[in-house]
PDB file of N, CA and C in Angstrom:
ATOM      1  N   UNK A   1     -61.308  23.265  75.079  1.00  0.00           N
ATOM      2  CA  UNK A   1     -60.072  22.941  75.763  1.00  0.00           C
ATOM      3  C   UNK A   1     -60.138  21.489  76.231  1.00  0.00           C
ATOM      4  N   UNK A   2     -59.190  20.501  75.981  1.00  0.00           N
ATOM      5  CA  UNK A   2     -58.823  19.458  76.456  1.00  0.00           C
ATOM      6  C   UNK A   2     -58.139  19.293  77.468  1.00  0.00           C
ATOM      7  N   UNK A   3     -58.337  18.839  78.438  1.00  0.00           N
ATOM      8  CA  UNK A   3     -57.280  18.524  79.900  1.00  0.00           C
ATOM      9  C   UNK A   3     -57.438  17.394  79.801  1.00  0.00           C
ATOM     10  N   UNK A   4     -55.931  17.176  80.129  1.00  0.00           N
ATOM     11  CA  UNK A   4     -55.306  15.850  80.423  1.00  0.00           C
ATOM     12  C   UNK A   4     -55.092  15.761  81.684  1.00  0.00           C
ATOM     13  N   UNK A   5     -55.768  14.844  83.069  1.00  0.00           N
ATOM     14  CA  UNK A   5     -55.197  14.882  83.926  1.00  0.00           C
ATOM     15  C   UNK A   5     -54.308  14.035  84.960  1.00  0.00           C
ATOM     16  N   UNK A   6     -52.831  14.671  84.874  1.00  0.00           N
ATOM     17  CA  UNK A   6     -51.704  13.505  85.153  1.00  0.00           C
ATOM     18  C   UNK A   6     -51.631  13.491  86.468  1.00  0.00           C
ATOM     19  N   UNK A   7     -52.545  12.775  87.156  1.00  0.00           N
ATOM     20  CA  UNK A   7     -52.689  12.542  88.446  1.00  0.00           C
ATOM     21  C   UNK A   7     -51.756  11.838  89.365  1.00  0.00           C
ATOM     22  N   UNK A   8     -51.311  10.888  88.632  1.00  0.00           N
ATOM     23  CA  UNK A   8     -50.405   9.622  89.408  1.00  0.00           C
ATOM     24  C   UNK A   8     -48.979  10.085  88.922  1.00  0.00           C
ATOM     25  N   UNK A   9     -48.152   9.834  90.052  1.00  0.00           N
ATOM     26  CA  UNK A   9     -46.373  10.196  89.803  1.00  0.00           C
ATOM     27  C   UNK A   9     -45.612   9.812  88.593  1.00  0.00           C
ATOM     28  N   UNK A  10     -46.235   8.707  87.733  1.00  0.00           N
ATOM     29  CA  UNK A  10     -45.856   7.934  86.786  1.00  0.00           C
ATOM     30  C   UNK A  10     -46.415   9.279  85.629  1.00  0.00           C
ATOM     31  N   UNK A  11     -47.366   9.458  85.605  1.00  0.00           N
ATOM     32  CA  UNK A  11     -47.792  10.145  84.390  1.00  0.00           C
ATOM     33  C   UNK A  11     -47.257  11.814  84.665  1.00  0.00           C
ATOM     34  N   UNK A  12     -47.161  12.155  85.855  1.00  0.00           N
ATOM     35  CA  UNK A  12     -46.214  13.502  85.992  1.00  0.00           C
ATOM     36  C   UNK A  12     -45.084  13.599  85.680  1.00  0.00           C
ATOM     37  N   UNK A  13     -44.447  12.383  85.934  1.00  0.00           N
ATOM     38  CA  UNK A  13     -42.862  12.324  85.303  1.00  0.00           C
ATOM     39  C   UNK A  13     -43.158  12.319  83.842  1.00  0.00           C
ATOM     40  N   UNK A  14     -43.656  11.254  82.821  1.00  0.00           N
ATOM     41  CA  UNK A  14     -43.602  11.278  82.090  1.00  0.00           C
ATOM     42  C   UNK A  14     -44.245  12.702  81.195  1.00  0.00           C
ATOM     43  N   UNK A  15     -45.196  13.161  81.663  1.00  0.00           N
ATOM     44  CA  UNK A  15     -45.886  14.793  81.309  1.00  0.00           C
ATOM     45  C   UNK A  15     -46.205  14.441  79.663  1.00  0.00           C
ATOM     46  N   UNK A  16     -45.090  15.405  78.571  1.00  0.00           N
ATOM     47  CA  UNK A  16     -45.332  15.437  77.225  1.00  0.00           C
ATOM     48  C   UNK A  16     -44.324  14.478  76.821  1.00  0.00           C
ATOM     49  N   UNK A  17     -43.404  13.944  77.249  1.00  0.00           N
ATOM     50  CA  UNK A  17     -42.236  12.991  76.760  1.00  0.00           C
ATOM     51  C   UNK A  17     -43.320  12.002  75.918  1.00  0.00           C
ATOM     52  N   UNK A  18     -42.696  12.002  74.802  1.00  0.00           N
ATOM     53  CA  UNK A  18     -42.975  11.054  73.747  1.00  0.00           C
ATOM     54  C   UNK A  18     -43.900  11.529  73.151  1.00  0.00           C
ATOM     55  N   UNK A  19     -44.427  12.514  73.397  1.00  0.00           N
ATOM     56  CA  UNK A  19     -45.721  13.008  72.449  1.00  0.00           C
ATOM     57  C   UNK A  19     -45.052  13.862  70.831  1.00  0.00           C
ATOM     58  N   UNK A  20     -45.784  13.277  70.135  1.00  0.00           N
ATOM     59  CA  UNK A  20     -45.244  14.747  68.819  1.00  0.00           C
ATOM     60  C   UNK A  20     -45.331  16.033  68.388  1.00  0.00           C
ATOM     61  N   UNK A  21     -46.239  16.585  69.750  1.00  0.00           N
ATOM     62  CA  UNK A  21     -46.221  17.875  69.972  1.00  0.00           C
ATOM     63  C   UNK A  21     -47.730  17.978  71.081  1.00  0.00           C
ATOM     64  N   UNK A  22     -48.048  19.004  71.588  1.00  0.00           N
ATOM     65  CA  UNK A  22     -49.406  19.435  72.227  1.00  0.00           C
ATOM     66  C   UNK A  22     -49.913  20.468  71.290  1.00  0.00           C
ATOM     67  N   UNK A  23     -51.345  20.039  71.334  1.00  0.00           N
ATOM     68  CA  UNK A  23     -52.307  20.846  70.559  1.00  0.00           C
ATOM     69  C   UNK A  23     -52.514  22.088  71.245  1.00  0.00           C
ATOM     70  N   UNK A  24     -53.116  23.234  70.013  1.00  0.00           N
ATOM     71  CA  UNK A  24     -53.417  24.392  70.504  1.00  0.00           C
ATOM     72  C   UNK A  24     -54.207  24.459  71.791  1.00  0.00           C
ATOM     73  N   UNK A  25     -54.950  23.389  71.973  1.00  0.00           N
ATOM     74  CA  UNK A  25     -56.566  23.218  72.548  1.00  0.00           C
ATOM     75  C   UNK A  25     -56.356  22.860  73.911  1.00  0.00           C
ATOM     76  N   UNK A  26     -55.047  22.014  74.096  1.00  0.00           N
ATOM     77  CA  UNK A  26     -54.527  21.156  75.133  1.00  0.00           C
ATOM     78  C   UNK A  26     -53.904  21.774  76.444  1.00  0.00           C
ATOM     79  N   UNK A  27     -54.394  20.894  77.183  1.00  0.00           N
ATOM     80  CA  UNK A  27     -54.011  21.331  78.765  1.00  0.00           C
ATOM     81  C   UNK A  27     -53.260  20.022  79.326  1.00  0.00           C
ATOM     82  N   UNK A  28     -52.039  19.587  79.579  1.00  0.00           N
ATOM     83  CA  UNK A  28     -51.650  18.763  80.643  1.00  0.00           C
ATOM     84  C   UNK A  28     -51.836  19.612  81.789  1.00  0.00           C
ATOM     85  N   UNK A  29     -52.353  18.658  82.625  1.00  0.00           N
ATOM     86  CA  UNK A  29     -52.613  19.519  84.284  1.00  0.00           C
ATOM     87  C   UNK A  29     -51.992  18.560  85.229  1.00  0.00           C
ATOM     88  N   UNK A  30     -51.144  19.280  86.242  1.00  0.00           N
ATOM     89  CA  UNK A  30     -50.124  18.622  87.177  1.00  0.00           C
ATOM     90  C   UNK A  30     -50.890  18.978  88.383  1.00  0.00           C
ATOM     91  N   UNK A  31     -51.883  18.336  89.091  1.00  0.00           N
ATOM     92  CA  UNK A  31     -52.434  18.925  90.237  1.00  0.00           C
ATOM     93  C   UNK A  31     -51.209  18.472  91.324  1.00  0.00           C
ATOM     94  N   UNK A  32     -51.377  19.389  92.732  1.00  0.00           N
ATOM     95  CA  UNK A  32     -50.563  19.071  93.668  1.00  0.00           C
ATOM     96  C   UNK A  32     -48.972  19.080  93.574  1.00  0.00           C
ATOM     97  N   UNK A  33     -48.510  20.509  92.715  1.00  0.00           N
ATOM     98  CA  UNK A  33     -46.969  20.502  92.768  1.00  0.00           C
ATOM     99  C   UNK A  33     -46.633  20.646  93.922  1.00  0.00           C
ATOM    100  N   UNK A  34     -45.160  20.077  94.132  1.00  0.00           N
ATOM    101  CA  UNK A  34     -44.287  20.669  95.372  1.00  0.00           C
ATOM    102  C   UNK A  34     -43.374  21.297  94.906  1.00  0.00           C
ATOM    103  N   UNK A  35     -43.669  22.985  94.957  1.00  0.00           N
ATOM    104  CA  UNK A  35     -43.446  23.907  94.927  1.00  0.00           C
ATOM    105  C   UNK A  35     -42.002  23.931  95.213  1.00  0.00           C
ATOM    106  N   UNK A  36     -41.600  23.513  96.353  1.00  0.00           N
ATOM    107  CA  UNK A  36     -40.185  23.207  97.165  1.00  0.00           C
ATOM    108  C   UNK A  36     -39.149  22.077  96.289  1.00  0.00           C
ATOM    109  N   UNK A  37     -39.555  21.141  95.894  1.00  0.00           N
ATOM    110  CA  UNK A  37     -39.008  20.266  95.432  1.00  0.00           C
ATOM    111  C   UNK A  37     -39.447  19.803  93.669  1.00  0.00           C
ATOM    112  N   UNK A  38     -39.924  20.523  93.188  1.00  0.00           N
ATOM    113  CA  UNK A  38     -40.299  20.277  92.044  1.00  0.00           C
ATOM    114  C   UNK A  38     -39.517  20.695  90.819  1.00  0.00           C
ATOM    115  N   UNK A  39     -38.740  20.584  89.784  1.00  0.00           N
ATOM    116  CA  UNK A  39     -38.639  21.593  88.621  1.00  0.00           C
ATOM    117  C   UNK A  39     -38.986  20.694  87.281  1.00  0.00           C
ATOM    118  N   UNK A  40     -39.283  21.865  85.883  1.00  0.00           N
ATOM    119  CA  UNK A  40     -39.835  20.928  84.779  1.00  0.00           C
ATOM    120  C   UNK A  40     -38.735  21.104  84.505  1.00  0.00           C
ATOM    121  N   UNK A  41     -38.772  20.111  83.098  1.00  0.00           N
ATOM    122  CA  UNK A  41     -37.237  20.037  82.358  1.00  0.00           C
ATOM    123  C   UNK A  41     -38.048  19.832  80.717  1.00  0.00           C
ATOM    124  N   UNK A  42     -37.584  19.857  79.864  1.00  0.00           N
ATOM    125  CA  UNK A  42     -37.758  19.440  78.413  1.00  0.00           C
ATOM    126  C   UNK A  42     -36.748  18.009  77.405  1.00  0.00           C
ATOM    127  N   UNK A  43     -35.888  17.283  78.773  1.00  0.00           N
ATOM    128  CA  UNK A  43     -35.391  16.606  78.309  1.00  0.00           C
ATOM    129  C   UNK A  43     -36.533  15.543  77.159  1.00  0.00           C
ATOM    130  N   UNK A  44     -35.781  15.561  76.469  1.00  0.00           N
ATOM    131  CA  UNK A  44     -36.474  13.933  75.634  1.00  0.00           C
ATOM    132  C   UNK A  44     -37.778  14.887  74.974  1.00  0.00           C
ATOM    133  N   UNK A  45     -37.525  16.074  75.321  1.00  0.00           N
ATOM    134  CA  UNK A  45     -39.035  16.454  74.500  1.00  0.00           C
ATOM    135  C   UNK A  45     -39.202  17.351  72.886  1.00  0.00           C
ATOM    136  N   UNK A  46     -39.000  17.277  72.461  1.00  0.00           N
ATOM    137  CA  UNK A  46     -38.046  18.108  70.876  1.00  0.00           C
ATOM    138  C   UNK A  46     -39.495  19.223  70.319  1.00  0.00           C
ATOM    139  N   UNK A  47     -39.773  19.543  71.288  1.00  0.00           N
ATOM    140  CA  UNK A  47     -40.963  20.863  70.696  1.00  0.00           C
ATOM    141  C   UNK A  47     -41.207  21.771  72.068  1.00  0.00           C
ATOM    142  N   UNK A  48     -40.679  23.064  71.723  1.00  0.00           N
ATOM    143  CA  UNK A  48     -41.421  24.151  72.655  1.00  0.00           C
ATOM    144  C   UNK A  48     -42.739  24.025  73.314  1.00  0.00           C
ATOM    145  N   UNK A  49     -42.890  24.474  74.566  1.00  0.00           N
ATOM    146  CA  UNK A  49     -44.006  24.172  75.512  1.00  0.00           C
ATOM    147  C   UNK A  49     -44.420  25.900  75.791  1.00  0.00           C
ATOM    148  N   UNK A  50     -44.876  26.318  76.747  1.00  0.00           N
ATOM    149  CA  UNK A  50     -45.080  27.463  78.112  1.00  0.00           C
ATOM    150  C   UNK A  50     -45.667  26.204  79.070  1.00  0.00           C
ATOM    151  N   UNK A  51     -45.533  26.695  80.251  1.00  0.00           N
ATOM    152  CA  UNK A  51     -46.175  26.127  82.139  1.00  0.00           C
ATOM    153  C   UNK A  51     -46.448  27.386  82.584  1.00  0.00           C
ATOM    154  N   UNK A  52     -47.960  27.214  82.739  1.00  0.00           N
ATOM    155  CA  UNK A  52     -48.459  28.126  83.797  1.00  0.00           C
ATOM    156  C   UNK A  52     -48.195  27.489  85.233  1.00  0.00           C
ATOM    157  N   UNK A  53     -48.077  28.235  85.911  1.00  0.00           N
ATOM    158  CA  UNK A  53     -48.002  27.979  87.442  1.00  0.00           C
ATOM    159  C   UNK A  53     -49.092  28.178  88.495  1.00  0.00           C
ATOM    160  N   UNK A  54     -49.904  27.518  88.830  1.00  0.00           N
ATOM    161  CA  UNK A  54     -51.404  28.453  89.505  1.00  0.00           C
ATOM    162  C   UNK A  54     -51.257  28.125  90.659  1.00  0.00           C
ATOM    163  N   UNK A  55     -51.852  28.926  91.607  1.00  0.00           N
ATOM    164  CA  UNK A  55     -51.869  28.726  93.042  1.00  0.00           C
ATOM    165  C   UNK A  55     -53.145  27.775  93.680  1.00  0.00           C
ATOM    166  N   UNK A  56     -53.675  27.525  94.844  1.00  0.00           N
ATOM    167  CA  UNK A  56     -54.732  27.024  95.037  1.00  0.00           C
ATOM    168  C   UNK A  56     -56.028  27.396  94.417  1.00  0.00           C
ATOM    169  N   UNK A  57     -56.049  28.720  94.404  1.00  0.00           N
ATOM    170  CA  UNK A  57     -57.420  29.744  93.576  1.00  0.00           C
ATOM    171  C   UNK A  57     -57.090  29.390  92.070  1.00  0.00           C
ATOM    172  N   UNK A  58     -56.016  28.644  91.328  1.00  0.00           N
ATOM    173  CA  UNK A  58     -56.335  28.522  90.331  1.00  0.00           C
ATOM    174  C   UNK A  58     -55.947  30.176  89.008  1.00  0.00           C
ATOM    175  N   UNK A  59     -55.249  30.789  90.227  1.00  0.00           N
ATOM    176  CA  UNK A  59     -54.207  32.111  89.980  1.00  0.00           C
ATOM    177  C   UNK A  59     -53.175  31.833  89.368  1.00  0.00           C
ATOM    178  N   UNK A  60     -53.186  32.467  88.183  1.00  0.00           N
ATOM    179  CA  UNK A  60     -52.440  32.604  87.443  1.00  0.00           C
ATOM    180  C   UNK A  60     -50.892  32.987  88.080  1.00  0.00           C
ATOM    181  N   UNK A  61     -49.582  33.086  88.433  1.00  0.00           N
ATOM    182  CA  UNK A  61     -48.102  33.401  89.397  1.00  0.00           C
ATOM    183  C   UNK A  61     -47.406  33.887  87.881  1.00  0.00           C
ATOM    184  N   UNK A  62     -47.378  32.714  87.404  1.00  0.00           N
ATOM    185  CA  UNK A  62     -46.312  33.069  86.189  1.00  0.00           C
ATOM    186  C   UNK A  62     -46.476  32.041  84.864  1.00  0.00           C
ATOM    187  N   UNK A  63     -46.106  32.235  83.749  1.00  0.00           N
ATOM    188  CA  UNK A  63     -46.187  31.459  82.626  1.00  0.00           C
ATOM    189  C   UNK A  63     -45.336  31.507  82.294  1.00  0.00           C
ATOM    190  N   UNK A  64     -44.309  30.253  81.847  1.00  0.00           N
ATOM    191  CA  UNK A  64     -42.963  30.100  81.449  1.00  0.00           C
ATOM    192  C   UNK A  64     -42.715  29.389  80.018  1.00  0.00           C
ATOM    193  N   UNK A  65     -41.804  30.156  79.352  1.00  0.00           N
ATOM    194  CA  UNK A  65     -41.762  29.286  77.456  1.00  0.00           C
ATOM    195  C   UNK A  65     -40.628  28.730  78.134  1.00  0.00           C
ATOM    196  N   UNK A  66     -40.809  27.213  77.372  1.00  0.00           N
ATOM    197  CA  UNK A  66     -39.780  25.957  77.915  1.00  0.00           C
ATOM    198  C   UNK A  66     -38.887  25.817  76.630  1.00  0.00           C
ATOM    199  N   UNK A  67     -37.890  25.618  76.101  1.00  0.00           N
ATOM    200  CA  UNK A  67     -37.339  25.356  74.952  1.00  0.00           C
ATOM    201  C   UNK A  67     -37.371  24.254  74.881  1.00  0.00           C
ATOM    202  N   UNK A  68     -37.509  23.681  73.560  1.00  0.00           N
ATOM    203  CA  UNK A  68     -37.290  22.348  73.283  1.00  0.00           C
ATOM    204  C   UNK A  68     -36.518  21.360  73.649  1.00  0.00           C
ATOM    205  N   UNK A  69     -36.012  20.617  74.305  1.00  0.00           N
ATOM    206  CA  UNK A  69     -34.840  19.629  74.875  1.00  0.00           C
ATOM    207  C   UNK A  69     -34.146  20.247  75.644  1.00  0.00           C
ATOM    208  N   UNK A  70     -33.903  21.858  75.902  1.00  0.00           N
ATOM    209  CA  UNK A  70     -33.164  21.873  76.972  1.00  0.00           C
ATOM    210  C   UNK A  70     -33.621  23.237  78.240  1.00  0.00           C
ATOM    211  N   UNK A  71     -35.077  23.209  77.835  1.00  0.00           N
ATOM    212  CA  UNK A  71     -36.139  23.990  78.776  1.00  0.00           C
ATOM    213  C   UNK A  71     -35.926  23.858  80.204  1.00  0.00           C
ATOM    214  N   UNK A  72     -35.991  24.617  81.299  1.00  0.00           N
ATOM    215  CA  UNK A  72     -36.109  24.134  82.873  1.00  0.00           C
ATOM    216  C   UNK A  72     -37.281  25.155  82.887  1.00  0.00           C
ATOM    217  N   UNK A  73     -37.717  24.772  84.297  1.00  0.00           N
ATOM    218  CA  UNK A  73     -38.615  25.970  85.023  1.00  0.00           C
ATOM    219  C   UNK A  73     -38.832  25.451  86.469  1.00  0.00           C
ATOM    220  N   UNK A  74     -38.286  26.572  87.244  1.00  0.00           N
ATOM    221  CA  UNK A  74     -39.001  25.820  88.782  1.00  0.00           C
ATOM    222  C   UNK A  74     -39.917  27.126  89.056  1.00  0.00           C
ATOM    223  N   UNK A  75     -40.781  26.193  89.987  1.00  0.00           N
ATOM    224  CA  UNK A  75     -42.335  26.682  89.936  1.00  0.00           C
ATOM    225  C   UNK A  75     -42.016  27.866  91.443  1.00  0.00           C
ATOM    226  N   UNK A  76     -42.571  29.227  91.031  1.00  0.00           N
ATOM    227  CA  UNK A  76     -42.603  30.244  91.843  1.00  0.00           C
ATOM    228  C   UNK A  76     -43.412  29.895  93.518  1.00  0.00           C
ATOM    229  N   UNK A  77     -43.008  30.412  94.519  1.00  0.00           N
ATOM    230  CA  UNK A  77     -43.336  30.106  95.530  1.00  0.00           C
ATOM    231  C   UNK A  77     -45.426  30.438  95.442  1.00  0.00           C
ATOM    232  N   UNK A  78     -45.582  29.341  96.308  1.00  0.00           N
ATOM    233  CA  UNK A  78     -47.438  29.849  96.256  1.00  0.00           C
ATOM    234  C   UNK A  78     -47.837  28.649  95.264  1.00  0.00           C
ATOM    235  N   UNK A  79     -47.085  28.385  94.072  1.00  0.00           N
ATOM    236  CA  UNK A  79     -47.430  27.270  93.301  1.00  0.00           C
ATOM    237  C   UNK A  79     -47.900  26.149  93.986  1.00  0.00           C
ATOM    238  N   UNK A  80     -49.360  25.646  93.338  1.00  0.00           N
ATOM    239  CA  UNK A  80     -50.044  24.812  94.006  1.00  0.00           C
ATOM    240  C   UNK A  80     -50.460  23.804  92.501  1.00  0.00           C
ATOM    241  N   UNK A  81     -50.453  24.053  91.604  1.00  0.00           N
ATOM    242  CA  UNK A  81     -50.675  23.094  90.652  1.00  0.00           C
ATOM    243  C   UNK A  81     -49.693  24.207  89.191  1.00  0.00           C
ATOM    244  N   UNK A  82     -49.878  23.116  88.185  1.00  0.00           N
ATOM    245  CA  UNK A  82     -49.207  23.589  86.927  1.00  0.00           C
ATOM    246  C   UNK A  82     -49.958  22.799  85.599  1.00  0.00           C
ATOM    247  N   UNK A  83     -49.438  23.826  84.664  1.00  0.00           N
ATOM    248  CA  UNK A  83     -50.367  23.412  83.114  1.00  0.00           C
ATOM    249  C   UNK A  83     -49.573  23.254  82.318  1.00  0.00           C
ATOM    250  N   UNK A  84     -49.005  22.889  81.373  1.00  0.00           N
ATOM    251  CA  UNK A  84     -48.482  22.991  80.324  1.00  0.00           C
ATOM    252  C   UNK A  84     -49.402  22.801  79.243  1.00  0.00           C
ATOM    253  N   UNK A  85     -48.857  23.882  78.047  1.00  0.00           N
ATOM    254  CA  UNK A  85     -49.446  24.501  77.073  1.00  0.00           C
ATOM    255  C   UNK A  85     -49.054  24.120  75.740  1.00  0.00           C
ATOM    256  N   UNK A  86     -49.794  24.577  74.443  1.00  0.00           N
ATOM    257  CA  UNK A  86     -48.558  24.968  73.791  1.00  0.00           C
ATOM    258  C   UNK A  86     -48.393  26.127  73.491  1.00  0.00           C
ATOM    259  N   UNK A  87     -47.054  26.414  73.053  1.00  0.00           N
ATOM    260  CA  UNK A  87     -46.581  28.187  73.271  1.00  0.00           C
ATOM    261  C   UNK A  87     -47.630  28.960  72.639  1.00  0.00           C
ATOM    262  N   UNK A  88     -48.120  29.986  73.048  1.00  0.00           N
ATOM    263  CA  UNK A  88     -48.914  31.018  73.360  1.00  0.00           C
ATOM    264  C   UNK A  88     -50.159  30.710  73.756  1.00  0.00           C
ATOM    265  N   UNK A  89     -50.585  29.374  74.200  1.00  0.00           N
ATOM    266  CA  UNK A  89     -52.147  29.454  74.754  1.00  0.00           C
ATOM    267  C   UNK A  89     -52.656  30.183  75.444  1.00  0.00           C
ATOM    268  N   UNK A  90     -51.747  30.200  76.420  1.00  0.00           N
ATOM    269  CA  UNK A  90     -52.357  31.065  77.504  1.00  0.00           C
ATOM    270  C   UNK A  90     -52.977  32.377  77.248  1.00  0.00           C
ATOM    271  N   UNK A  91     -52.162  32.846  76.556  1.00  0.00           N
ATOM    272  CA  UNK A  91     -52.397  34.561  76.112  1.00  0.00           C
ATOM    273  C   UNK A  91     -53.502  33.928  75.024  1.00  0.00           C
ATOM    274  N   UNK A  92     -53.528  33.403  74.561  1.00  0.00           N
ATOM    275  CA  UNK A  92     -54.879  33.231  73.229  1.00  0.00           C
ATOM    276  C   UNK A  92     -55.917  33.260  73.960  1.00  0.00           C
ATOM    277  N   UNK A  93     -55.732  32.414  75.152  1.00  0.00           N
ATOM    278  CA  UNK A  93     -56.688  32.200  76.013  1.00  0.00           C
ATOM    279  C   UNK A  93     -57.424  33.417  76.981  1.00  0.00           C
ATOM    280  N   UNK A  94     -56.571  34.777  76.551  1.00  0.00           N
ATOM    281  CA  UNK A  94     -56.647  35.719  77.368  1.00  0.00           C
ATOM    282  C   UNK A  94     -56.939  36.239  78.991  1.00  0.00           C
ATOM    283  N   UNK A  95     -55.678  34.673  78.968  1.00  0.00           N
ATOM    284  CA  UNK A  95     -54.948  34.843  80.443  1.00  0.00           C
ATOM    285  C   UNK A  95     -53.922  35.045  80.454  1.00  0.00           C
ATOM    286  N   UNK A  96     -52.922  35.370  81.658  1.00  0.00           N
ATOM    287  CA  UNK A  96     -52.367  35.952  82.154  1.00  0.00           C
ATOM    288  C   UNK A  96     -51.785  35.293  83.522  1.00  0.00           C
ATOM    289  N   UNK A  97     -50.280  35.720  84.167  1.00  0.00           N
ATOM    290  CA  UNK A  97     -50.321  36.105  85.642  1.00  0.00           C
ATOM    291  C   UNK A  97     -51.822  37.069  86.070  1.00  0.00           C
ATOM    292  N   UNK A  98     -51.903  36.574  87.532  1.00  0.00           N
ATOM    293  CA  UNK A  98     -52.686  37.294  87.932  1.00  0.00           C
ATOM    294  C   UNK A  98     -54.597  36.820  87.508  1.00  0.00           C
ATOM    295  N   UNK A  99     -54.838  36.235  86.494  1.00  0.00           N
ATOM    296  CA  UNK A  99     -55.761  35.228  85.924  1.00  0.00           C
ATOM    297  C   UNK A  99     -56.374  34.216  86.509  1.00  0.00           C
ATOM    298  N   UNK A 100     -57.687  34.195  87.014  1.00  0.00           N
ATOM    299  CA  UNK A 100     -57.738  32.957  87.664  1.00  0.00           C
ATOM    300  C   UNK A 100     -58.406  32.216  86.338  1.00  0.00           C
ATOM    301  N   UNK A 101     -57.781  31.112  86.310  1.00  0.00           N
ATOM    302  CA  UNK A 101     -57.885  30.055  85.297  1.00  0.00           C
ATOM    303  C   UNK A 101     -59.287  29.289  85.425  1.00  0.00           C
ATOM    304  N   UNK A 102     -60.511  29.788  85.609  1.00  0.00           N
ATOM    305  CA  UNK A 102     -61.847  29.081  85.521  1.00  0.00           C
ATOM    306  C   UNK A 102     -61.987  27.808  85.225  1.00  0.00           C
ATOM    307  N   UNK A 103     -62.186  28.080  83.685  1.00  0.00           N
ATOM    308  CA  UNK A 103     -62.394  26.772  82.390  1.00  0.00           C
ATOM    309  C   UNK A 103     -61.541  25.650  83.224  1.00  0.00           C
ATOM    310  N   UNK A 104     -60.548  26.115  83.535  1.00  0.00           N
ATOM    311  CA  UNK A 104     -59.402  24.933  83.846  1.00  0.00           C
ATOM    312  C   UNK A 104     -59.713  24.266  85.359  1.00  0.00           C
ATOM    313  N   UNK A 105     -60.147  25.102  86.109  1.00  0.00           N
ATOM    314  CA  UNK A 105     -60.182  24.907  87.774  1.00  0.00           C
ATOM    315  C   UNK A 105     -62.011  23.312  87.342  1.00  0.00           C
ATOM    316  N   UNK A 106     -62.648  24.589  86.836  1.00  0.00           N
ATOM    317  CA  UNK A 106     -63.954  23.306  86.475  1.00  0.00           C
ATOM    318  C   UNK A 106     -63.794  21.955  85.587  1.00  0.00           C
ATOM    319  N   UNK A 107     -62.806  22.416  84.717  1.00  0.00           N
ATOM    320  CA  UNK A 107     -62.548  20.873  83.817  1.00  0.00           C
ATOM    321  C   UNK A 107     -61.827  19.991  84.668  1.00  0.00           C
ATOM    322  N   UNK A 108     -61.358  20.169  86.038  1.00  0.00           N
ATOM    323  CA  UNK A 108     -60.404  19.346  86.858  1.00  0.00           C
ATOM    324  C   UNK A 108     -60.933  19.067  88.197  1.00  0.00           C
ATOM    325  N   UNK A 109     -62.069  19.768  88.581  1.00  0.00           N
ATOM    326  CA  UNK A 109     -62.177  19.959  90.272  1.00  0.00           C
ATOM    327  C   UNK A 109     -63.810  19.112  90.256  1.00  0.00           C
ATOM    328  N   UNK A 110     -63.545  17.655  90.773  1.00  0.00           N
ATOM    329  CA  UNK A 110     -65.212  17.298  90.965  1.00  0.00           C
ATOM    330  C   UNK A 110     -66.007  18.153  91.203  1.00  0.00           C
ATOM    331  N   UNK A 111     -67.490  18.199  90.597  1.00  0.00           N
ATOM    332  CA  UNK A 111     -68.196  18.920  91.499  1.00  0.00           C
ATOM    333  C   UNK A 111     -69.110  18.907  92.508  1.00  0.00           C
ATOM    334  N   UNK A 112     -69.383  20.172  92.880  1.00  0.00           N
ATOM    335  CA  UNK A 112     -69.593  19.700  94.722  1.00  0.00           C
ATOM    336  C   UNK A 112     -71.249  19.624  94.363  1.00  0.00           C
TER     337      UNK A 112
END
């Protein structure tokens, strides 16, 4: 698994815009959503996605398929970070809601 991590506001806005698709393998990771004020969109983006939604534990809430250019998703309450995929990783990945996302929490979280 590859993580990408879009740390700075510049690279969260921009997310997958302009890319020619995300790999099976690939993780964009949005640490620190605001849950309250946040939603994704698929403008400008011309290929199907899913967004997992994880909480602080790295809990799986919900996984959402984005449509191509005219996808939304706002992130379920508890949302504390988000992933975008490409469509069906997650489940390949044999996660789930309810999933705490390991691989992903260690490929992103210094260690102590």
């Amino acid at each position: 698994m590859r993580v990408h991590l879009l740390s700075t506001p510049e690279a969260q806005a921009r997310g997958v815009i302009g890319l020619p698709g995300v790999l099976p393998d690939e993780v964009f990771f949005f640490p620190d959503v605001d849950a309250e004020g946040t939603f994704f969109h698929m403008i400008g983006v011309p290929f199907p996605i899913e967004i997992a939604f994880l909480d602080g534990a790295f809990r799986i809430l919900r996984v959402a398929p984005l449509a191509a250019q005219h996808g939304r998703a706002w992130p379920p309450r508890g949302t504390r970070h988000a992933a975008e995929t490409a469509p069906g990783s997650v489940a390949h990945w044999g996660l789930g809601p309810g999933s705490v996302w390991d691989e992903l929490r260690r490929a992103v979280e210094p260690p102590a």
